[in-house]
N, C-alpha and C. Protein backbone atom coordinates (compact mmCIF):
# COMPACT_ATOMS: atom_id res chain seq x y z
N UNK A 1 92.99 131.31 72.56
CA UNK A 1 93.84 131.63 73.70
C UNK A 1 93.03 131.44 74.99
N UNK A 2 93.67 131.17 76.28
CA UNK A 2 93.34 130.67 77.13
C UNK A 2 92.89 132.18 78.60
N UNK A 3 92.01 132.05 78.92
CA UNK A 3 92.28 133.27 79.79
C UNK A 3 93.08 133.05 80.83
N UNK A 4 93.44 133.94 81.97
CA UNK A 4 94.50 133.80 82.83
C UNK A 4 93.50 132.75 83.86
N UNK A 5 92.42 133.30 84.30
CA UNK A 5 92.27 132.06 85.24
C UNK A 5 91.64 130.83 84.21
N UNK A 6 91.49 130.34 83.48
CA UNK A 6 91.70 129.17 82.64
C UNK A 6 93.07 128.33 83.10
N UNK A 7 94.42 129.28 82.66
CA UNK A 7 95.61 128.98 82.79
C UNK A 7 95.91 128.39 84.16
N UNK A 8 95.49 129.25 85.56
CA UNK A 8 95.47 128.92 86.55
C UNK A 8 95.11 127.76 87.13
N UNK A 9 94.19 127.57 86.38
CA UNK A 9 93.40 126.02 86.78
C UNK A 9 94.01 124.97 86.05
N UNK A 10 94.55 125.28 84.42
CA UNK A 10 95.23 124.23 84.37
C UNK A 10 96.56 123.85 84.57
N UNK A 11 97.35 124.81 85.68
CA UNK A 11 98.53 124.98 86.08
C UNK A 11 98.07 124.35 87.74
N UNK A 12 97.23 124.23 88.37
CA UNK A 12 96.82 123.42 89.69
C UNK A 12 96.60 122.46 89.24
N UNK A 13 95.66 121.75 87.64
CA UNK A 13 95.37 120.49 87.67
C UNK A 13 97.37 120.00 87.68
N UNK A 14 97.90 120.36 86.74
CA UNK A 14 99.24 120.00 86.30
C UNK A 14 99.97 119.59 87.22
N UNK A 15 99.89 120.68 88.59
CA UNK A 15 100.62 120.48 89.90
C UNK A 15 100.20 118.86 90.80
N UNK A 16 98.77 119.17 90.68
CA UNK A 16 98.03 117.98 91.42
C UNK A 16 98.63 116.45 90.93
N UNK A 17 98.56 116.01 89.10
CA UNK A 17 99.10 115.16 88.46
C UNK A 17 100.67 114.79 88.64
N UNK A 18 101.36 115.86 88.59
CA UNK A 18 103.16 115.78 88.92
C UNK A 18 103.27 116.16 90.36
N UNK A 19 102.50 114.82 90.99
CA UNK A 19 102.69 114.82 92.73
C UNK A 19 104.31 114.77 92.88
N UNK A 20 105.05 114.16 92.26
CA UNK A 20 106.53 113.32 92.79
C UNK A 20 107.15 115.26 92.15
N UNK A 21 107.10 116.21 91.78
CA UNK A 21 107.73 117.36 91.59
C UNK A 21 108.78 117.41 90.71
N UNK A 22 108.18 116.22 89.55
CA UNK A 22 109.73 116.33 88.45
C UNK A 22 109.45 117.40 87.43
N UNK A 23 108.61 118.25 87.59
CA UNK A 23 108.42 119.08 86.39
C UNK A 23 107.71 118.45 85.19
N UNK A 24 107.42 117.55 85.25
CA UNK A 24 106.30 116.53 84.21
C UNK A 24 104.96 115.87 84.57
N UNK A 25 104.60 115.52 83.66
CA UNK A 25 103.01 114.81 83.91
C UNK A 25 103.60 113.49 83.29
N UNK A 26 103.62 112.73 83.50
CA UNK A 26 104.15 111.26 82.63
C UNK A 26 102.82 110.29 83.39
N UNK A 27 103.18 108.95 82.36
CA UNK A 27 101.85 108.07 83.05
C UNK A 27 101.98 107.37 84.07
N UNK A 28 103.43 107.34 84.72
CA UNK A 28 103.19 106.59 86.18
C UNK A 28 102.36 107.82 87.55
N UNK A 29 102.47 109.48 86.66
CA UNK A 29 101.89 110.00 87.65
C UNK A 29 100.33 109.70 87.55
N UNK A 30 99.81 108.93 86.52
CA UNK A 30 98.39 109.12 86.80
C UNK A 30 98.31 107.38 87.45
N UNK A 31 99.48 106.89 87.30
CA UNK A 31 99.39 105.37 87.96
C UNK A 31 99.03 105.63 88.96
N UNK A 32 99.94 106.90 89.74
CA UNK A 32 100.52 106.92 91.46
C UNK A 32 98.67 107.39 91.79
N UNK A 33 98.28 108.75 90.82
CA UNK A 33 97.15 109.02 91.66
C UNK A 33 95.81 107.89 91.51
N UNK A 34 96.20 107.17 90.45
CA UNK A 34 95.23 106.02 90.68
C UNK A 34 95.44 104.90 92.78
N UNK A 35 96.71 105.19 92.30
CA UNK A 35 96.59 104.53 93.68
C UNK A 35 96.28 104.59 94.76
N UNK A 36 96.73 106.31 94.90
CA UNK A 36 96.17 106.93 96.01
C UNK A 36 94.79 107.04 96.10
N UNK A 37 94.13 107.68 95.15
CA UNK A 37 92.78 107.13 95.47
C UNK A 37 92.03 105.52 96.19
N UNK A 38 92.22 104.71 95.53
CA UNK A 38 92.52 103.24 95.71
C UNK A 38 92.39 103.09 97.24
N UNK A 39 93.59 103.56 97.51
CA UNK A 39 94.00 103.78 99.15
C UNK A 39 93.34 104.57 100.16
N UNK A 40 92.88 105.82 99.19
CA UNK A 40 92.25 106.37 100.14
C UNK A 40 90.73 106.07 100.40
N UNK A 41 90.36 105.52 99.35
CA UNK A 41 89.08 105.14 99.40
C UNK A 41 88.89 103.32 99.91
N UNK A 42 90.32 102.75 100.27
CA UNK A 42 89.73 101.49 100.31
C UNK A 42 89.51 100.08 100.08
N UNK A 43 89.83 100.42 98.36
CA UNK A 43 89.41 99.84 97.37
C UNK A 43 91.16 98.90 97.03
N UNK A 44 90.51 97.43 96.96
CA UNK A 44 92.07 96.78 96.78
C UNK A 44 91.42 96.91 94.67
N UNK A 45 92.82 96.09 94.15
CA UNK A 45 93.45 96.52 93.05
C UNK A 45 92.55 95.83 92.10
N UNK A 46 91.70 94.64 92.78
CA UNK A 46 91.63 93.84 91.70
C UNK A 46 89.65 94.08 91.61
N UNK A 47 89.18 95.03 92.59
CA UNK A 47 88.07 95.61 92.59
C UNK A 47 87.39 95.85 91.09
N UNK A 48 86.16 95.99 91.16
CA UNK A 48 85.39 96.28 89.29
C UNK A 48 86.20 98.10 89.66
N UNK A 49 85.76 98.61 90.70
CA UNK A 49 85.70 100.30 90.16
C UNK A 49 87.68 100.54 90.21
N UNK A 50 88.19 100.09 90.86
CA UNK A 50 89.57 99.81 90.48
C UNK A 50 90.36 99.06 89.00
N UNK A 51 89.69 98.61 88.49
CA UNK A 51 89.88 98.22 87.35
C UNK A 51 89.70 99.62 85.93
N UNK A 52 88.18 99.62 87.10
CA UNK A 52 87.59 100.76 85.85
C UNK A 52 88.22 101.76 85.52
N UNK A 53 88.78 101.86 87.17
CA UNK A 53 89.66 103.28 87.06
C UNK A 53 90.94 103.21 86.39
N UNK A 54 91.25 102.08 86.38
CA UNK A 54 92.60 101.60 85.84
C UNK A 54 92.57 102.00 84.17
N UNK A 55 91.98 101.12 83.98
CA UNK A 55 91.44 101.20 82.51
C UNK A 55 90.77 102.98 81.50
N UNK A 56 90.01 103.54 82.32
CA UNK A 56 89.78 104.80 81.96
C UNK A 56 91.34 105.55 82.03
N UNK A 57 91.75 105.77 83.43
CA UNK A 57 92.97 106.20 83.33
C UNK A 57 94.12 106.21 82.48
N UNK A 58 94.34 104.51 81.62
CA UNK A 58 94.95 104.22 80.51
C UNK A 58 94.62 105.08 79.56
N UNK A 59 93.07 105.19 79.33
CA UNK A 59 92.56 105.78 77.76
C UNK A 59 92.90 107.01 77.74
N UNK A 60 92.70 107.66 79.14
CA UNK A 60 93.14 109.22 79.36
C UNK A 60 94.71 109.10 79.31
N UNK A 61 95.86 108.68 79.17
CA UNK A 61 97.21 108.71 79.06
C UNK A 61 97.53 108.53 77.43
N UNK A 62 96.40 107.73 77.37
CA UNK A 62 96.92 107.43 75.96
C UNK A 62 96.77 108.66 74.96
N UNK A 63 94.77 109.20 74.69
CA UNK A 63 94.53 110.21 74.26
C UNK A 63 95.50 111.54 75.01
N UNK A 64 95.76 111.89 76.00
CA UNK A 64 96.80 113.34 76.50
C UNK A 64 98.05 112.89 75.35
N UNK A 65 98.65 112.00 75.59
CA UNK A 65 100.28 111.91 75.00
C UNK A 65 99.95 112.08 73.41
N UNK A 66 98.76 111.25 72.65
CA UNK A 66 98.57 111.77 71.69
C UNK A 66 98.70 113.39 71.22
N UNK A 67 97.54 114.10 72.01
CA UNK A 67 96.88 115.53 71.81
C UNK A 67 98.72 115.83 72.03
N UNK A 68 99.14 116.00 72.97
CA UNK A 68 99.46 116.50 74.21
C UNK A 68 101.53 116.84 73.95
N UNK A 69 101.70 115.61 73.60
CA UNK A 69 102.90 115.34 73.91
C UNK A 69 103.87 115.86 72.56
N UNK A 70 103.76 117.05 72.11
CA UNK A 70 104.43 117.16 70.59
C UNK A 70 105.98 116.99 70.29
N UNK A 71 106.43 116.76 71.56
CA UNK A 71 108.38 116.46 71.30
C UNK A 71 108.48 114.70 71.65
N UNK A 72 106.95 114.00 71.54
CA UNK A 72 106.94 112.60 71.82
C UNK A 72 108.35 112.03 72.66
N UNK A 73 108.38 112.75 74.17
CA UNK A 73 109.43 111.75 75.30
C UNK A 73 108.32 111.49 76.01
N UNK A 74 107.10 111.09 75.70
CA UNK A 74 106.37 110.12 76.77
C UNK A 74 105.99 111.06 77.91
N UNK A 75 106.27 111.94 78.24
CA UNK A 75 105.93 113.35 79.32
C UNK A 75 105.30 114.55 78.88
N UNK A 76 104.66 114.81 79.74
CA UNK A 76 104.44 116.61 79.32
C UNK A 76 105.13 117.13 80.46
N UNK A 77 105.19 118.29 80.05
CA UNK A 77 105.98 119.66 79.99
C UNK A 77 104.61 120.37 80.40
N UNK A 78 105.04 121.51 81.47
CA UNK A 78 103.91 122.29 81.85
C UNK A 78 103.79 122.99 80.55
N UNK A 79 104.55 123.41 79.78
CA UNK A 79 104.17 124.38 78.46
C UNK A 79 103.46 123.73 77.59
N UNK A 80 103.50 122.38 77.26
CA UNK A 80 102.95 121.11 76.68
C UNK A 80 101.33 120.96 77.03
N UNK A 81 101.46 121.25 78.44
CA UNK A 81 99.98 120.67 79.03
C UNK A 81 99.19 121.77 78.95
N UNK A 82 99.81 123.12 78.90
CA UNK A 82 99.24 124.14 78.86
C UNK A 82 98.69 124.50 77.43
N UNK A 83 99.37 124.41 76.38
CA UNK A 83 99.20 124.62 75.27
C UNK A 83 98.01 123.23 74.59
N UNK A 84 98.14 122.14 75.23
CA UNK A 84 97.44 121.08 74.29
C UNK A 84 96.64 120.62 75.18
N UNK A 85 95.87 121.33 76.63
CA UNK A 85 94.83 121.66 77.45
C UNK A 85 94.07 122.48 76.94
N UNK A 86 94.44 123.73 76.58
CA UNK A 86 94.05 124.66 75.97
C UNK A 86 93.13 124.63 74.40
N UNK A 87 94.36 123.95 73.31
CA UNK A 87 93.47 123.25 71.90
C UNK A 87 92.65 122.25 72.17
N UNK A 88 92.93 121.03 72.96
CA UNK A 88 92.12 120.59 72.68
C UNK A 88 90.60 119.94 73.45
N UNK A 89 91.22 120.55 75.06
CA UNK A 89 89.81 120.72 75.82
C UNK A 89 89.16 122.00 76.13
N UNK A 90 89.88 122.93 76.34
CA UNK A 90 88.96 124.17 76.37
C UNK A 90 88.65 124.63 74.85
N UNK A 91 89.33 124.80 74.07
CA UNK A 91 88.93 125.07 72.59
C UNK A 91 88.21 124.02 71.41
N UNK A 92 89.01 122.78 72.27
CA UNK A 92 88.44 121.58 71.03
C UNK A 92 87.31 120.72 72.02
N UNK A 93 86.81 119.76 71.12
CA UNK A 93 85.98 118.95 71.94
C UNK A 93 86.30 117.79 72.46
N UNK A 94 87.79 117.72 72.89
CA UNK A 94 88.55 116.44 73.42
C UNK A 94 87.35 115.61 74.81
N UNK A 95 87.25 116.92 75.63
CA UNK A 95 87.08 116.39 76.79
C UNK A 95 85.74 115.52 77.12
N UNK A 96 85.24 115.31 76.17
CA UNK A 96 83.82 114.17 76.54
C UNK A 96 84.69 112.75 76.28
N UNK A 97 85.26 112.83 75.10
CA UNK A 97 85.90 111.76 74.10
C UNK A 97 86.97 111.47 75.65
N UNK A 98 88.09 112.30 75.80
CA UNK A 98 89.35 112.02 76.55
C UNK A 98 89.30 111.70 78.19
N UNK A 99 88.31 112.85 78.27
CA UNK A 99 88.83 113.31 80.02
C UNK A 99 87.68 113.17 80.59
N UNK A 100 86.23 112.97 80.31
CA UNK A 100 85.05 112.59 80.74
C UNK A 100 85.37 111.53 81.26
N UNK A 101 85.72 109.86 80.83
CA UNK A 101 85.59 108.91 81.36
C UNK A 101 86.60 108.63 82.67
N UNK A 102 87.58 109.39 82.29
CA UNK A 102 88.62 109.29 83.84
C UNK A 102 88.20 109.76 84.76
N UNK A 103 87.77 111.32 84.65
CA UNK A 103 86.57 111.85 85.84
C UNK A 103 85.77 111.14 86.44
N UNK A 104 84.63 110.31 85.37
CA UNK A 104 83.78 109.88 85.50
C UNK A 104 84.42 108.52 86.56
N UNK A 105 85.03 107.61 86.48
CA UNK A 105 85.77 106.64 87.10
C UNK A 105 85.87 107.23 88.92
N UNK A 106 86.78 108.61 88.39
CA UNK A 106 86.95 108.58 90.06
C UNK A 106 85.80 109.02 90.69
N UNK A 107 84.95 109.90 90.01
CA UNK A 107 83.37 110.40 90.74
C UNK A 107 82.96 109.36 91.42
N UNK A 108 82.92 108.06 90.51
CA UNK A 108 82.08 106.80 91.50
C UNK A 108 83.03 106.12 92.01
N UNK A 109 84.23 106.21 91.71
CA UNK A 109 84.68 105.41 93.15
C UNK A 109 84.68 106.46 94.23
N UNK A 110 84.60 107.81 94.19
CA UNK A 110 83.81 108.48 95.52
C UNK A 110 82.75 108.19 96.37
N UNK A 111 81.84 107.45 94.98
CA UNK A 111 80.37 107.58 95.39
C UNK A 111 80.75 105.90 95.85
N UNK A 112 80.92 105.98 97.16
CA UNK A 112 81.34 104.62 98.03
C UNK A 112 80.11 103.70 98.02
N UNK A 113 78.82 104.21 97.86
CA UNK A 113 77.95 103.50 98.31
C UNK A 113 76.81 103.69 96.98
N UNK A 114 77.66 103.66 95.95
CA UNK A 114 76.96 103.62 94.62
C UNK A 114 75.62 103.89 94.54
N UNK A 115 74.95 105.63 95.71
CA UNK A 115 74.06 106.12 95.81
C UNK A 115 73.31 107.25 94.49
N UNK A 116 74.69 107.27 93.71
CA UNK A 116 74.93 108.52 93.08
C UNK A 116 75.26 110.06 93.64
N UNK A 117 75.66 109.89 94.78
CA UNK A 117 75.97 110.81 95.50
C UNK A 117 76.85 110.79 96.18
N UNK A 118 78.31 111.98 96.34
CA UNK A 118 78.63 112.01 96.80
C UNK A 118 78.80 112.99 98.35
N UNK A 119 79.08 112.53 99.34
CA UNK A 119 78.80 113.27 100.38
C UNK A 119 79.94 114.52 101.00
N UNK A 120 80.14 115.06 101.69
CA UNK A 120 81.13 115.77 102.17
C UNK A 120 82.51 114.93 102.52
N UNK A 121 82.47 113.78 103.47
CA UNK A 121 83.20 112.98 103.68
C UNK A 121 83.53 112.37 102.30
N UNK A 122 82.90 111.92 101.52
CA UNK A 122 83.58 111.16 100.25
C UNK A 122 84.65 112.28 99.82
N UNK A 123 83.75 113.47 99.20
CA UNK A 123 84.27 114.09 98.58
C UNK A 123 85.89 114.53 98.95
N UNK A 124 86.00 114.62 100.45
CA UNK A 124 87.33 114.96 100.82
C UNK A 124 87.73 113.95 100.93
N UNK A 125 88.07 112.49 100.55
CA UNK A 125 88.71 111.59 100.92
C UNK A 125 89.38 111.50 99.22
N UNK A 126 88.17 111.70 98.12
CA UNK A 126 89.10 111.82 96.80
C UNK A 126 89.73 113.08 96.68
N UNK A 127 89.29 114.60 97.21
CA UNK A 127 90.56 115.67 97.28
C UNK A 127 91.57 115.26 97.87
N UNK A 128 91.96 114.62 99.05
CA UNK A 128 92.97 114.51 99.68
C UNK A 128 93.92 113.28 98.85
N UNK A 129 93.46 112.52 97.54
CA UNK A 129 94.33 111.96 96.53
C UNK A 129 95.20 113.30 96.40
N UNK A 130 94.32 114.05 95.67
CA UNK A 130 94.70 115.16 94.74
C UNK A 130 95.41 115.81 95.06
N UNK A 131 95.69 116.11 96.30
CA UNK A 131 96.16 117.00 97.11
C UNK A 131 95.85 118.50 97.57
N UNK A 132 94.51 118.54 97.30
CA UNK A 132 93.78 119.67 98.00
C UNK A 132 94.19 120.07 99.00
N UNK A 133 94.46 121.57 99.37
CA UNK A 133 94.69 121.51 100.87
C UNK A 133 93.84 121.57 101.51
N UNK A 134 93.89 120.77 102.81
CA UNK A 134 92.27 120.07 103.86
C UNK A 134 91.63 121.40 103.82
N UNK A 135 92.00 122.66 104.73
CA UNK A 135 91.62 123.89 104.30
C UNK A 135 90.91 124.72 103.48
N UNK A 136 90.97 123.79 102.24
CA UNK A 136 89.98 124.21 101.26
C UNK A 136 89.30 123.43 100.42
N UNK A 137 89.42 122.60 101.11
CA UNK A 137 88.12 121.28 100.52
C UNK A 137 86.88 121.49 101.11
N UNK A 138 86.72 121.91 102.31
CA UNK A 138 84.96 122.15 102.92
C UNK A 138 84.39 123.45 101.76
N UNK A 139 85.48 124.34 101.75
CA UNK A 139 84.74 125.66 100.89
C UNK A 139 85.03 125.10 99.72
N UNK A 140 85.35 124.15 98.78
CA UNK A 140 85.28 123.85 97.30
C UNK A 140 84.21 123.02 97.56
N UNK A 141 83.71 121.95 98.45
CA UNK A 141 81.98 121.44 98.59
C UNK A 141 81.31 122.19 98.71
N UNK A 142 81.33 123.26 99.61
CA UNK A 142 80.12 124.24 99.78
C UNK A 142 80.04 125.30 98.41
N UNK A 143 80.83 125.48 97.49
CA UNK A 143 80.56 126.40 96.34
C UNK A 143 80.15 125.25 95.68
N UNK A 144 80.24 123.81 95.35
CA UNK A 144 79.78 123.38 94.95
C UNK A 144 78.24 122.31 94.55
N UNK A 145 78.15 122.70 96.14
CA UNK A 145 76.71 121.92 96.64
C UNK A 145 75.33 123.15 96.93
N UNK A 146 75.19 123.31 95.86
CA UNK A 146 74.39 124.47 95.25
C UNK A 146 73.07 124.68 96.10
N UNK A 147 72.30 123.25 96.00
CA UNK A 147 71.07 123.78 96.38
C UNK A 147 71.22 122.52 98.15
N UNK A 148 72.69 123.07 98.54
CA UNK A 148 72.96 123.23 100.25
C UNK A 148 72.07 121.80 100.86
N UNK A 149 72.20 120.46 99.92
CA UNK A 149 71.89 119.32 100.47
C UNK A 149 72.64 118.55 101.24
N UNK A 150 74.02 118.79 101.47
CA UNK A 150 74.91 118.11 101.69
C UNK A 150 75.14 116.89 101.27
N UNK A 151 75.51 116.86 99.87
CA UNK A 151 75.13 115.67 98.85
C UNK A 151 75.81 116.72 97.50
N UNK A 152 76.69 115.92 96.90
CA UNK A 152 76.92 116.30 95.25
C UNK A 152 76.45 115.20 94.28
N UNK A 153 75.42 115.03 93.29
CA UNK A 153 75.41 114.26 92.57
C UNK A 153 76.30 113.74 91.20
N UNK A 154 76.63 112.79 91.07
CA UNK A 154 77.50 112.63 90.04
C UNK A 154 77.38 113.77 89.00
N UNK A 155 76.24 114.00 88.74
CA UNK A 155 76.01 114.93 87.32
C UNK A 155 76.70 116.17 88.38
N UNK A 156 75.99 116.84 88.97
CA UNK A 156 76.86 118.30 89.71
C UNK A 156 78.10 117.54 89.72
N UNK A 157 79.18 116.83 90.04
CA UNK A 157 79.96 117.22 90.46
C UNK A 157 80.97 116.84 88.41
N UNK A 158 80.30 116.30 87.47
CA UNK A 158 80.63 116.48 86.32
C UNK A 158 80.58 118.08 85.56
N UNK A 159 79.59 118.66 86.61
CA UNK A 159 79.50 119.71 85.58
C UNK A 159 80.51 120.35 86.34
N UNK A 160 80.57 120.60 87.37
CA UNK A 160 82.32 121.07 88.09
C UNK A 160 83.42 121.31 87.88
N UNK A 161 83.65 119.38 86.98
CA UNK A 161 85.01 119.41 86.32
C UNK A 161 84.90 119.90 85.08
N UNK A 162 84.09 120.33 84.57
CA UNK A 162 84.12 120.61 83.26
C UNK A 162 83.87 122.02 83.57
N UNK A 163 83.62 122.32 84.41
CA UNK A 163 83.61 124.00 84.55
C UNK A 163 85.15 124.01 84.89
N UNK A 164 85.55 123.18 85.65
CA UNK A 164 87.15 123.84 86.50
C UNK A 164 87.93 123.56 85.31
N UNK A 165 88.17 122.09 83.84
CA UNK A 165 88.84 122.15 83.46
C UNK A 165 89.11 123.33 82.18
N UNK A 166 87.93 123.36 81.47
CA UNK A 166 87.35 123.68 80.19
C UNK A 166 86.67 124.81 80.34
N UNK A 167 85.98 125.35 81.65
CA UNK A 167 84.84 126.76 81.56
C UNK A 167 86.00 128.27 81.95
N UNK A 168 85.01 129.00 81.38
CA UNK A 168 85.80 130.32 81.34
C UNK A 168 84.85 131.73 82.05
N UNK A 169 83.83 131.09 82.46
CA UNK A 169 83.04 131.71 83.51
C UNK A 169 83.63 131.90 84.82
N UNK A 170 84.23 133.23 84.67
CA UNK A 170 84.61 133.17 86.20
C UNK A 170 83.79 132.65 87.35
N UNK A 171 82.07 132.81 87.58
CA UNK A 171 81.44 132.98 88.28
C UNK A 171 81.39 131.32 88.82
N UNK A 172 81.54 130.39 87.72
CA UNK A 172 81.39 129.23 87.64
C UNK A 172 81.65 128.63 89.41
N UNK A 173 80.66 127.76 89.21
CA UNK A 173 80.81 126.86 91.12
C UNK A 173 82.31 125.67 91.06
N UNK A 174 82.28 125.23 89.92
CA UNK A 174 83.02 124.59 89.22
C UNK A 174 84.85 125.00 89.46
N UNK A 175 84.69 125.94 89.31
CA UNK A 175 86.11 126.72 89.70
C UNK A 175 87.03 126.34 90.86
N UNK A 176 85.71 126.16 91.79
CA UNK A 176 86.17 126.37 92.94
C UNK A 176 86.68 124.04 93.48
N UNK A 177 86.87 123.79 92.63
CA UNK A 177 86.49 122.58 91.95
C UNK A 177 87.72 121.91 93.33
N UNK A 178 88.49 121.99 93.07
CA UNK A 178 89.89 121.55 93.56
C UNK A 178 90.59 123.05 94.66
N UNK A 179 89.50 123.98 95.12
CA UNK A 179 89.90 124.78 95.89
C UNK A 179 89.98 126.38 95.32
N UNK A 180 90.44 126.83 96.24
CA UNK A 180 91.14 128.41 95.20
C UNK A 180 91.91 127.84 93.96
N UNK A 181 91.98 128.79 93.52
CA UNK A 181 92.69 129.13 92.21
C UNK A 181 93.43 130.37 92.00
C-alpha cells in the first residue's frame, strides 16, 4: 500500500500527464508533453535528443499500458495509474526497466549544453512543460540543489525523480521534485 503522500505525488504526476483534462493518461498525452518540451527547449523534431525523447517516451507508453492499463481501452484511469504506480514502481522494480529512460531523455534535453548539468534556467524551462506553477519551481530547485551550486547534475536530479516518483521518505529533496505536494 501506498502512503498518502506517495499517493499525492502520484496524483500531481497524473495531473501533469492529462494536460488536455480528460480524466486519462493516454499516449497522445505523453506525445503532447513530448512536444512541449521540444518547444520549450528549442529543439525541432528531427533533432538526436528529440528523437531520443521520442523513442524513450514510446517504451514508457508501451511498458505503463502493459503494467498499467487492466480494462485494456488504451488509457489510464487515475484509479489505474494509482494502483499500477503503486505495484509496480513504488513496490515493484518497474522503474529502472520503464520510467528511468524517459526521465533520463528529458534530464538531457534540459541539459541544453550537454554539460551534465542542469541550471536554474534549464530546469524551469522543462517544469514549465509540466506545468509547474512558476511560483514553485525556484523552491523545487533550491530543495533540490543540495550542496547550493546553482547547478543540478543529471545524477541529483535522477535521484529526485525517483525520490518524487517511488520514495516514501517524507524528508526526501526529491519530493519537492515538481513543487509542493
Amino acid at each position: 500500500m501506498a502512503t498518502e503522500m506517495q499517493l499525492r505525488k502520484l496524483d500531481k504526476a497524473f495531473s501533469h500527464l492529462d494536460a488536455d483534462g480528460s480524466g486519462y493518461v493516454e499516449q497522445q498525452d505523453l506525445n503532447n508533453l513530448g512536444v512541449r518540451l521540444l518547444a520549450n527547449f528549442g529543439v525541432v523534431h528531427d533533432a538526436p535528443k528529440a528523437q531520443r525523447l521520442a523513442e524513450d517516451f514510446g517504451t514508457f507508453w508501451q511498458e505503463l499500458a502493459k503494467v498499467l492499463d487492466v480494462d485494456h481501452d488504451r488509457r489510464l484511469s487515475p484509479q489505474e495509474w494509482r494502483d499500477g504506480m503503486t505495484s509496480a514502481f513504488v513496490h515493484g522494480d518497474a522503474f529502472d526497466r520503464s520510467f528511468r529512460p524517459g526521465a533520463l531523455a528529458v534530464l538531457r534535453l534540459a541539459d541544453t549544453d550537454d554539460d551534465g548539468r542542469v541550471s536554474r534556467d534549464e530546469f524551469a524551462t522543462m517544469q514549465r512543460a509540466f506545468g509547474t506553477p512558476v511560483g514553485e519551481i525556484n523552491i523545487a530547485f533550491d530543495k533540490l540543489d543540495a550542496d547550493e551550486d546553482g547547478y543540478l547534475t543529471i545524477d541529483e536530479l535522477m535521484t529526485g525523480v525517483r525520490q518524487f516518483y517511488i520514495g516514501a521518505d517524507e524528508t526526501a529533496p526529491g519530493n519537492w521534485f515538481f513543487g509542493t505536494i
